[in-house]
PDB file of N, CA and C in Angstrom:
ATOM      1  N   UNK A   1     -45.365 219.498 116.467  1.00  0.00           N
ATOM      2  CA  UNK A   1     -45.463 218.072 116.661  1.00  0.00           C
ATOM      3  C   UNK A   1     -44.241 217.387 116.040  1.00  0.00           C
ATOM      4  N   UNK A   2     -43.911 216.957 117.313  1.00  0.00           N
ATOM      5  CA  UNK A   2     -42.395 216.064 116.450  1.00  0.00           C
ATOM      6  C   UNK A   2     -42.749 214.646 115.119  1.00  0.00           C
ATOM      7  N   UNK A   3     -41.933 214.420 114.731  1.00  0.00           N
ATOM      8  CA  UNK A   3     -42.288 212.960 113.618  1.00  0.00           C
ATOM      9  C   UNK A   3     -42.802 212.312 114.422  1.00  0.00           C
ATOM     10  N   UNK A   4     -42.140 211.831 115.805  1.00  0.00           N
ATOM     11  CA  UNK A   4     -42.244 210.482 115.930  1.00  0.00           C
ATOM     12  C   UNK A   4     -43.619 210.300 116.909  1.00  0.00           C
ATOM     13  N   UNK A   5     -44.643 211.396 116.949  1.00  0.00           N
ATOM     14  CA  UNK A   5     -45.629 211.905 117.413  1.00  0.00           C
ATOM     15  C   UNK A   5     -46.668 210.902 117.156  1.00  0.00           C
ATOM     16  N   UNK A   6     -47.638 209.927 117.933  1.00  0.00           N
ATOM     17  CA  UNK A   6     -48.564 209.609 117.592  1.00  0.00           C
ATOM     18  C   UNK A   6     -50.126 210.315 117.982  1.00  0.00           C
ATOM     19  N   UNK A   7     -50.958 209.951 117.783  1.00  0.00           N
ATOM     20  CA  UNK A   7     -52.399 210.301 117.839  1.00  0.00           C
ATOM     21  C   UNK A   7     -52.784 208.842 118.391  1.00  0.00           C
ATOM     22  N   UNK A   8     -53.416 208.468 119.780  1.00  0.00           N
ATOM     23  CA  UNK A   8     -54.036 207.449 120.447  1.00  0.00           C
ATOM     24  C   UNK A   8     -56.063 207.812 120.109  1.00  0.00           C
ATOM     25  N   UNK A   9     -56.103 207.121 119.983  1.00  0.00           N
ATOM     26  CA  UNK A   9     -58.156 207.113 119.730  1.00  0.00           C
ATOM     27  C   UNK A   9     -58.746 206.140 120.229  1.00  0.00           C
ATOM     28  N   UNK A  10     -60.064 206.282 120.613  1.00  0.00           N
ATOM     29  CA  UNK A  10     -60.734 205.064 120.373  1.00  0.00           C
ATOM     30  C   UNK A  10     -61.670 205.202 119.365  1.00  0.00           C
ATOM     31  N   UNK A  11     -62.432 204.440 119.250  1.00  0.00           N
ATOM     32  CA  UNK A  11     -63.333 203.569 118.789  1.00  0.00           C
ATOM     33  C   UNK A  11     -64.158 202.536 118.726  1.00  0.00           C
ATOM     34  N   UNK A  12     -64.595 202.043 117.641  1.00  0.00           N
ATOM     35  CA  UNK A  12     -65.505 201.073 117.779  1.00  0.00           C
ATOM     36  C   UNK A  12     -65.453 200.668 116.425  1.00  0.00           C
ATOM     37  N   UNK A  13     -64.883 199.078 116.178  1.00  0.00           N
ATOM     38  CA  UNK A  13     -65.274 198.477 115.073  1.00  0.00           C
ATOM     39  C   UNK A  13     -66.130 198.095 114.021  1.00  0.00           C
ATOM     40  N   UNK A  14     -66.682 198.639 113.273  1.00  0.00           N
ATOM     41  CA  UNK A  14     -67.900 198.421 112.640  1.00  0.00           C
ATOM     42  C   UNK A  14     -67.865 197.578 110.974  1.00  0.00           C
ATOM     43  N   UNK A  15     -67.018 196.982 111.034  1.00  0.00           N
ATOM     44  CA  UNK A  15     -66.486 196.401 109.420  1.00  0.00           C
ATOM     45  C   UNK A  15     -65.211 195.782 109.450  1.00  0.00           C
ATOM     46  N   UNK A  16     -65.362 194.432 108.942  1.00  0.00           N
ATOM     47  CA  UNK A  16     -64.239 193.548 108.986  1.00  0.00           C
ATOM     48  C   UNK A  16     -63.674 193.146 107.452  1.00  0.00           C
ATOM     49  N   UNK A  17     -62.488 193.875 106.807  1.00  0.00           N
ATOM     50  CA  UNK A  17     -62.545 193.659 105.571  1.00  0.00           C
ATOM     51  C   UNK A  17     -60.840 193.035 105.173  1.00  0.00           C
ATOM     52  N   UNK A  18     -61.186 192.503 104.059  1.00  0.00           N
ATOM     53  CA  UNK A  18     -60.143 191.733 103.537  1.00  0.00           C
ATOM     54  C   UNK A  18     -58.482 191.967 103.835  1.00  0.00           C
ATOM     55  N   UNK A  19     -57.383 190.819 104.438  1.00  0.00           N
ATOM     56  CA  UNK A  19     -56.016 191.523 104.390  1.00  0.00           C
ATOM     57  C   UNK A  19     -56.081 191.548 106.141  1.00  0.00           C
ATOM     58  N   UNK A  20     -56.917 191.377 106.548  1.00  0.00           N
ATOM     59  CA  UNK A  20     -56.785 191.734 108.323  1.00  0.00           C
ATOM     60  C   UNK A  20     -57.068 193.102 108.466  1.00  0.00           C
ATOM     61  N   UNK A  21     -57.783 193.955 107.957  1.00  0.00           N
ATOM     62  CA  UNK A  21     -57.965 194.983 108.328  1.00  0.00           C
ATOM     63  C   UNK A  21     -59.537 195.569 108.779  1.00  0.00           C
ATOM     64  N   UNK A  22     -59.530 196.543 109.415  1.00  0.00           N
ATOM     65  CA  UNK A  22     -60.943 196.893 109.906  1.00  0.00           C
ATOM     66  C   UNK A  22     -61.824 198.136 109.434  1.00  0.00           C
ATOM     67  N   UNK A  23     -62.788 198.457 109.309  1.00  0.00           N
ATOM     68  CA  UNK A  23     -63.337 199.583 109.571  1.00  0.00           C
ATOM     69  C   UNK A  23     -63.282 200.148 110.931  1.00  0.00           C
ATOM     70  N   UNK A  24     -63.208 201.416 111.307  1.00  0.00           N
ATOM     71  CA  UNK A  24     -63.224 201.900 112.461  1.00  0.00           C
ATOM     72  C   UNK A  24     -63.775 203.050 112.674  1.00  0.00           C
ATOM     73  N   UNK A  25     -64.705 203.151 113.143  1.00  0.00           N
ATOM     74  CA  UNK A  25     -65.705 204.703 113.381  1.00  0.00           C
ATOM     75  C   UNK A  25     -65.102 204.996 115.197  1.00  0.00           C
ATOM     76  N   UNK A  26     -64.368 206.122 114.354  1.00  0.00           N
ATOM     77  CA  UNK A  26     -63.696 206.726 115.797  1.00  0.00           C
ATOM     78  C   UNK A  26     -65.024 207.775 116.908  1.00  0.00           C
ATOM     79  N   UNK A  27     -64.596 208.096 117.894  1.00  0.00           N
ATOM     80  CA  UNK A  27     -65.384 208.746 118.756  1.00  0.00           C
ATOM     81  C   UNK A  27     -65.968 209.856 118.221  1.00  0.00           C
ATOM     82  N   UNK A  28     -65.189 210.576 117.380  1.00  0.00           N
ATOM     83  CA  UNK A  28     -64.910 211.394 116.923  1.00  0.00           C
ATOM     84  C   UNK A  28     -65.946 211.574 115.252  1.00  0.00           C
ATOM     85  N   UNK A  29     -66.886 210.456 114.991  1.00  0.00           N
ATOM     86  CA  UNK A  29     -67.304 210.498 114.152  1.00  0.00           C
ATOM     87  C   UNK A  29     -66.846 210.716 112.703  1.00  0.00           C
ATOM     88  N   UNK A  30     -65.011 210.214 112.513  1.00  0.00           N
ATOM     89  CA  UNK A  30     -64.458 209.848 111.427  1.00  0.00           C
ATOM     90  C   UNK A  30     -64.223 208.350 111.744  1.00  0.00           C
ATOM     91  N   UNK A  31     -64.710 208.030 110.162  1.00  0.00           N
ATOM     92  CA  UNK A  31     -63.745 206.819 109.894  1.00  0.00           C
ATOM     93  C   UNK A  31     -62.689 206.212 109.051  1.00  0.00           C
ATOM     94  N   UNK A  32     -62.098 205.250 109.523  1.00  0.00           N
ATOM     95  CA  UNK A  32     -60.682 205.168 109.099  1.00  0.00           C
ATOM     96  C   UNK A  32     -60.727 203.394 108.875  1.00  0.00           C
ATOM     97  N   UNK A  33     -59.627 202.940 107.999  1.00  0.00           N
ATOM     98  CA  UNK A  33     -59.326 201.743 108.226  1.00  0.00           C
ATOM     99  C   UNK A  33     -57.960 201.351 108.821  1.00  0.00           C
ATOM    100  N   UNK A  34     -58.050 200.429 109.406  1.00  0.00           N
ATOM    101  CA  UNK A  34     -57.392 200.215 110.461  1.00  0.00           C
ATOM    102  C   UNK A  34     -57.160 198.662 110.879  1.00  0.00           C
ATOM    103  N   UNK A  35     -55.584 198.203 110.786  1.00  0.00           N
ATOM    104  CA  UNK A  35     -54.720 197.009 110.959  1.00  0.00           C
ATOM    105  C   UNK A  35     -54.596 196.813 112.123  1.00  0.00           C
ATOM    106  N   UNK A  36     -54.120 195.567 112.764  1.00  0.00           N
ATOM    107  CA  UNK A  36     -53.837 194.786 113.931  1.00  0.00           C
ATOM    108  C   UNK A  36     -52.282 195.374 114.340  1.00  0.00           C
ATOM    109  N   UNK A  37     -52.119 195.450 115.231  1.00  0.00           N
ATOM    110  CA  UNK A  37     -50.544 195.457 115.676  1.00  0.00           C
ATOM    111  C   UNK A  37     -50.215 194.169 115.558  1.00  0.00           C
ATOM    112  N   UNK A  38     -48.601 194.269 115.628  1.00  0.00           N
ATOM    113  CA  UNK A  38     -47.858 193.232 115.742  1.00  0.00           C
ATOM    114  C   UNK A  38     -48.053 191.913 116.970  1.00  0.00           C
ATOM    115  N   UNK A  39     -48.011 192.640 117.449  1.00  0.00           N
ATOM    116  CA  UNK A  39     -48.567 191.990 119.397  1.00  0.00           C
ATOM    117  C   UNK A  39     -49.472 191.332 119.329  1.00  0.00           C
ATOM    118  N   UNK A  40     -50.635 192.050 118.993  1.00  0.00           N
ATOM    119  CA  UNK A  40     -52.048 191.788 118.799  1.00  0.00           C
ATOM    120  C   UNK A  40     -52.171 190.193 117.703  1.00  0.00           C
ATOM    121  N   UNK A  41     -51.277 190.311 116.476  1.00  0.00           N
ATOM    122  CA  UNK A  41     -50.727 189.207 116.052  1.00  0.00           C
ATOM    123  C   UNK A  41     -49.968 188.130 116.316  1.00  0.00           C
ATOM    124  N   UNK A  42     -49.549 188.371 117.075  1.00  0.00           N
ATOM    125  CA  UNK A  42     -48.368 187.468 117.759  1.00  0.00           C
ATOM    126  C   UNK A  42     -49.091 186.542 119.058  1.00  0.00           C
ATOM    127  N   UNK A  43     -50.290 187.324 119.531  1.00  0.00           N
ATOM    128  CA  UNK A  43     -51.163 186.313 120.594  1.00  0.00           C
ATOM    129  C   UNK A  43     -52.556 186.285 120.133  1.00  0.00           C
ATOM    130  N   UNK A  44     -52.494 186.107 118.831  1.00  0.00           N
ATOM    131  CA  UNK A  44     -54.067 186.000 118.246  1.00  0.00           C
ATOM    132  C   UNK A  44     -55.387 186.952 119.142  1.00  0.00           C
ATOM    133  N   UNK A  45     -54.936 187.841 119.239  1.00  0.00           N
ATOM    134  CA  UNK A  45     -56.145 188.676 119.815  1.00  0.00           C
ATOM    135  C   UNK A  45     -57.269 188.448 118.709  1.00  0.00           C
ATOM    136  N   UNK A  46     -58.367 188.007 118.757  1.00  0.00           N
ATOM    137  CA  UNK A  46     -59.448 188.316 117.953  1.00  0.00           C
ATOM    138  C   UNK A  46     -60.242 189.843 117.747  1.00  0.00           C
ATOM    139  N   UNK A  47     -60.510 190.115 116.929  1.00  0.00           N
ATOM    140  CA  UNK A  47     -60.997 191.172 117.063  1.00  0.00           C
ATOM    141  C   UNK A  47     -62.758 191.101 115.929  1.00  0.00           C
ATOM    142  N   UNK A  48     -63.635 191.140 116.364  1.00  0.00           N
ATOM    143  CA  UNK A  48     -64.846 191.354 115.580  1.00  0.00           C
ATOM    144  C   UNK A  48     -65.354 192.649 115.766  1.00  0.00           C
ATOM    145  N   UNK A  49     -66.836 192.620 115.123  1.00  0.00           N
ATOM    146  CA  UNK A  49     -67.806 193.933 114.857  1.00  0.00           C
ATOM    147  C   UNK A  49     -67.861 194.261 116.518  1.00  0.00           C
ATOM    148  N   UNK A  50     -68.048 195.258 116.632  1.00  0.00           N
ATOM    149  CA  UNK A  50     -68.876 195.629 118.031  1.00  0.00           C
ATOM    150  C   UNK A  50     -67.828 195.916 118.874  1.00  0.00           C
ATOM    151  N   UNK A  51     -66.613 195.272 118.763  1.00  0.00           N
ATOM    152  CA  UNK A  51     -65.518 195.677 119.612  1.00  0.00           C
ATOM    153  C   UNK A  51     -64.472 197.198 120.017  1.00  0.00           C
ATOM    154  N   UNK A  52     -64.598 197.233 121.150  1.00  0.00           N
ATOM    155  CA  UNK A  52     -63.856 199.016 121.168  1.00  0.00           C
ATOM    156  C   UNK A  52     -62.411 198.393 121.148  1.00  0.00           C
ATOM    157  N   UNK A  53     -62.103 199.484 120.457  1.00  0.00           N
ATOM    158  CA  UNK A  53     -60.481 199.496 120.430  1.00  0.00           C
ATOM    159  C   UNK A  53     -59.672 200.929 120.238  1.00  0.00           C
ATOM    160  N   UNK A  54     -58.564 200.820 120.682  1.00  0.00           N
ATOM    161  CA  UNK A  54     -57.646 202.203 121.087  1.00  0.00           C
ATOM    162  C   UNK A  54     -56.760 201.744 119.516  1.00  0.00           C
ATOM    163  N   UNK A  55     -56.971 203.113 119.012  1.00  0.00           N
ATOM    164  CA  UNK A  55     -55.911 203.246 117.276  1.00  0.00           C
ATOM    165  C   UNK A  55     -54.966 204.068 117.511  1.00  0.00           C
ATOM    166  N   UNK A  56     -54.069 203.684 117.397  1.00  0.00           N
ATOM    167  CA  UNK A  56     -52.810 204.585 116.782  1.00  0.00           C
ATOM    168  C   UNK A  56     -52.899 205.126 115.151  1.00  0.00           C
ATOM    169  N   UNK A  57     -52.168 206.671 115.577  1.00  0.00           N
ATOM    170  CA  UNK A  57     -52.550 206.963 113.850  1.00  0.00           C
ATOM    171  C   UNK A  57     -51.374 208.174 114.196  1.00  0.00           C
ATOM    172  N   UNK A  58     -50.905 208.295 112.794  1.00  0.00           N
ATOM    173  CA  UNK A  58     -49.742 209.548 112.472  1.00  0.00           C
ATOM    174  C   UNK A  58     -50.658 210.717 111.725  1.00  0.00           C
ATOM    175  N   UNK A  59     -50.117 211.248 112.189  1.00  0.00           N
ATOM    176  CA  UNK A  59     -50.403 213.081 112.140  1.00  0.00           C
ATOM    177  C   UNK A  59     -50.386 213.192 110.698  1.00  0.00           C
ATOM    178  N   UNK A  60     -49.649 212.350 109.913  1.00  0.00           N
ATOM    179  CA  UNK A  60     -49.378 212.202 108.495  1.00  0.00           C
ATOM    180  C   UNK A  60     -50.542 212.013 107.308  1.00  0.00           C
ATOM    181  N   UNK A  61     -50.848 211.169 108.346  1.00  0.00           N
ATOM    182  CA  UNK A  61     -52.298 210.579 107.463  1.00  0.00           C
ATOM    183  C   UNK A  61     -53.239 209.855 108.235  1.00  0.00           C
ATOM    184  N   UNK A  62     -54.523 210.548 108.448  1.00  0.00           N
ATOM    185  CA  UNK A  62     -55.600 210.314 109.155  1.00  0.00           C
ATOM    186  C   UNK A  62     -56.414 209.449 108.351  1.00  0.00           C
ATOM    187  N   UNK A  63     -56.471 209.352 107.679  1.00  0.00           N
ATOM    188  CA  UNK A  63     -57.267 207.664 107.225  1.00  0.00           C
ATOM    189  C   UNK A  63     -56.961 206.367 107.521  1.00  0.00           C
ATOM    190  N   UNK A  64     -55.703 206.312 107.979  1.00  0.00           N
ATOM    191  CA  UNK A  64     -55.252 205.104 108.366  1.00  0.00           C
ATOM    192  C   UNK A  64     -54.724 205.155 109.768  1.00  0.00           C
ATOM    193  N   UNK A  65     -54.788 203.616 110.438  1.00  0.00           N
ATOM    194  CA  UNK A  65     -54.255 203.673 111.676  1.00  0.00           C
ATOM    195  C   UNK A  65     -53.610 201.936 112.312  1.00  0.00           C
ATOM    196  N   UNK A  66     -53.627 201.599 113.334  1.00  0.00           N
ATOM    197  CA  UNK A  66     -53.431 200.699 114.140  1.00  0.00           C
ATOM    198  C   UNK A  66     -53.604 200.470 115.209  1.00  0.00           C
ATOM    199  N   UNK A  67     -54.150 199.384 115.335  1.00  0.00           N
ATOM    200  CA  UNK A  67     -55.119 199.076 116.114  1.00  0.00           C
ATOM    201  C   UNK A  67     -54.108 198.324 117.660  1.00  0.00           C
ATOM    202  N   UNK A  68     -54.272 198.922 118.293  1.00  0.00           N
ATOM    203  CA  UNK A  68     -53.072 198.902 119.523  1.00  0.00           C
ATOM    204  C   UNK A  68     -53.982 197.574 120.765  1.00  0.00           C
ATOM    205  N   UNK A  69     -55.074 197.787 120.881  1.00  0.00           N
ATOM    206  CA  UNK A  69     -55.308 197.602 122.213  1.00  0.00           C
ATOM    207  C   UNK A  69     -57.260 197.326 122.150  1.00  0.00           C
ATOM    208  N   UNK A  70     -57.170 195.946 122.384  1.00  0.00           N
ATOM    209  CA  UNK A  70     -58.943 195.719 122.361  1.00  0.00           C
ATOM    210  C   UNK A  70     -59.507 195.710 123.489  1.00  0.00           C
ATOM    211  N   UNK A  71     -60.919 196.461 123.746  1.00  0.00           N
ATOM    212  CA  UNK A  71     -61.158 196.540 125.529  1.00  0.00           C
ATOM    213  C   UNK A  71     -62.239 195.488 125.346  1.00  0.00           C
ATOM    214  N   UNK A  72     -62.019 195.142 126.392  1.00  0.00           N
ATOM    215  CA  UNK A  72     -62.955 193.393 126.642  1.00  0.00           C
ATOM    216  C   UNK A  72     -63.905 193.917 127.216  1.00  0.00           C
ATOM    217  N   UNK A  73     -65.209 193.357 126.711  1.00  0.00           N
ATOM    218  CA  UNK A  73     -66.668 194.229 126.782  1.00  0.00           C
ATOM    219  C   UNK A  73     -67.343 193.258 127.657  1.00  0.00           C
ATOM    220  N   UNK A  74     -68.571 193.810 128.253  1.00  0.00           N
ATOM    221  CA  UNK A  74     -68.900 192.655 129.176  1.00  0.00           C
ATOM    222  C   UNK A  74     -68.792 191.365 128.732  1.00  0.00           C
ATOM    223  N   UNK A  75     -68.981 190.742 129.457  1.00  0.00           N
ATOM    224  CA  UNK A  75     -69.688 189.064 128.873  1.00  0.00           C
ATOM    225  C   UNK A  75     -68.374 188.276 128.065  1.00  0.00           C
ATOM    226  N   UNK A  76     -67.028 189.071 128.174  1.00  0.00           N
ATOM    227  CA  UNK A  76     -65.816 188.384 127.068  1.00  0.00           C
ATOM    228  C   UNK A  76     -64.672 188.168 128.243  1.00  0.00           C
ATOM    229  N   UNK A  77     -63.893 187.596 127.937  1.00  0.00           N
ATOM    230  CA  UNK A  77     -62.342 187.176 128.375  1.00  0.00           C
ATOM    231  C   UNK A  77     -62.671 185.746 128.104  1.00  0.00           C
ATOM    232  N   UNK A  78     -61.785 185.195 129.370  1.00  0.00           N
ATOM    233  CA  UNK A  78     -60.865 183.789 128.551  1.00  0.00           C
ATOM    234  C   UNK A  78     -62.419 182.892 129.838  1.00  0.00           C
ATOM    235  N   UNK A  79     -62.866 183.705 130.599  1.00  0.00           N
ATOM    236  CA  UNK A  79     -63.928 182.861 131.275  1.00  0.00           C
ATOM    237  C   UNK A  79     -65.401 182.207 131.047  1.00  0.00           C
ATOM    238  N   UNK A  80     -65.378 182.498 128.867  1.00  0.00           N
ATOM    239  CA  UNK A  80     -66.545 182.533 128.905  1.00  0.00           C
ATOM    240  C   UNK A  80     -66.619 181.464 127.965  1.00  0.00           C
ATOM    241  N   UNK A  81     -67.447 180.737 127.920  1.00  0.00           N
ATOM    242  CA  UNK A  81     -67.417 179.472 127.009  1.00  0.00           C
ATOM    243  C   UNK A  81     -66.694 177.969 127.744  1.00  0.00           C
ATOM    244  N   UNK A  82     -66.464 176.856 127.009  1.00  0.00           N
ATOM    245  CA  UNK A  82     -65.929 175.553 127.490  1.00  0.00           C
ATOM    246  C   UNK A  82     -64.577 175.817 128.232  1.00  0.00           C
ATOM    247  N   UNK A  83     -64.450 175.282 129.336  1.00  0.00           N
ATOM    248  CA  UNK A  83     -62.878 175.065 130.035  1.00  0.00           C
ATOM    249  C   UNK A  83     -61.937 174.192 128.897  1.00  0.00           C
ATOM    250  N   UNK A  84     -60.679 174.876 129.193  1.00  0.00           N
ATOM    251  CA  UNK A  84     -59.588 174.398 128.078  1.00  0.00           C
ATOM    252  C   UNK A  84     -59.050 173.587 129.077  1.00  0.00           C
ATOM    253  N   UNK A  85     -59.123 172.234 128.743  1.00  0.00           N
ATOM    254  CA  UNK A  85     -58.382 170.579 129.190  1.00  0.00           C
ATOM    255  C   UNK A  85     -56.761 171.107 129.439  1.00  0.00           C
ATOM    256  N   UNK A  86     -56.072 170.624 130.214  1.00  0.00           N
ATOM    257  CA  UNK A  86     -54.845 170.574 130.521  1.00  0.00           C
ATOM    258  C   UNK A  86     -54.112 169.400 130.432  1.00  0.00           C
ATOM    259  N   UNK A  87     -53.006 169.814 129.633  1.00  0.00           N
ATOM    260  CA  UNK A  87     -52.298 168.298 129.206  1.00  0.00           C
ATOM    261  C   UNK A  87     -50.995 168.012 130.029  1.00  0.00           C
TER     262      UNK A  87
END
C-alpha cells in the first residue's frame, strides 16, 4: 500500500461531540471519530445523529477519519421544510 493510499467506508453517525467532530460506527462494526472535510465546511453541509456518511481514513491510523460525503436519507434535501424567498 502506497502512503498516499486511502481507506473509503461508510457508516452511520451515532454521536456528535465537541470541536466538530463525530462518532462513527462503521459497517464494519468499529468505531472511530471522525471530522468534516473541508468542502463539507465550506458549504455548511449539516451533519446530525442518524446520518450515513462515506469516511476517509489512512492505513496509519484507524481510529480516526474524515468524513467525505453525507447520503441524503429519505425525507431530506433542500425540498423539505419552508421555501427560501428570493431577493
Amino acid at each position: 500500500m502506497a502512503k498516499e493510499d486511502l481507506l473509503t467506508l461508510e457508516g452511520q453517525i451515532d454521536e456528535i461531540l465537541p470541536d466538530g467532530r463525530f462518532g462513527v460506527m462503521l459497517e464494519n462494526n468499529h468505531r472511530i471519530i471522525a471530522y468534516t472535510a473541508g468542502k463539507m465546511r465550506k458549504f455548511r453541509i449539516r451533519s446530525v445523529v442518524g446520518d450515513r456518511v462515506r469516511v476517509e481514513m489512512t492505513p496509519y491510523d484507524l481510529q480516526k477519519g474524515r468524513i467525505v460525503f453525507r447520503d441524503k436519507g429519505p425525507g431530506g434535501g433542500p425540498g423539505v421544510g419552508t421555501p427560501r424567498k428570493r431577493r
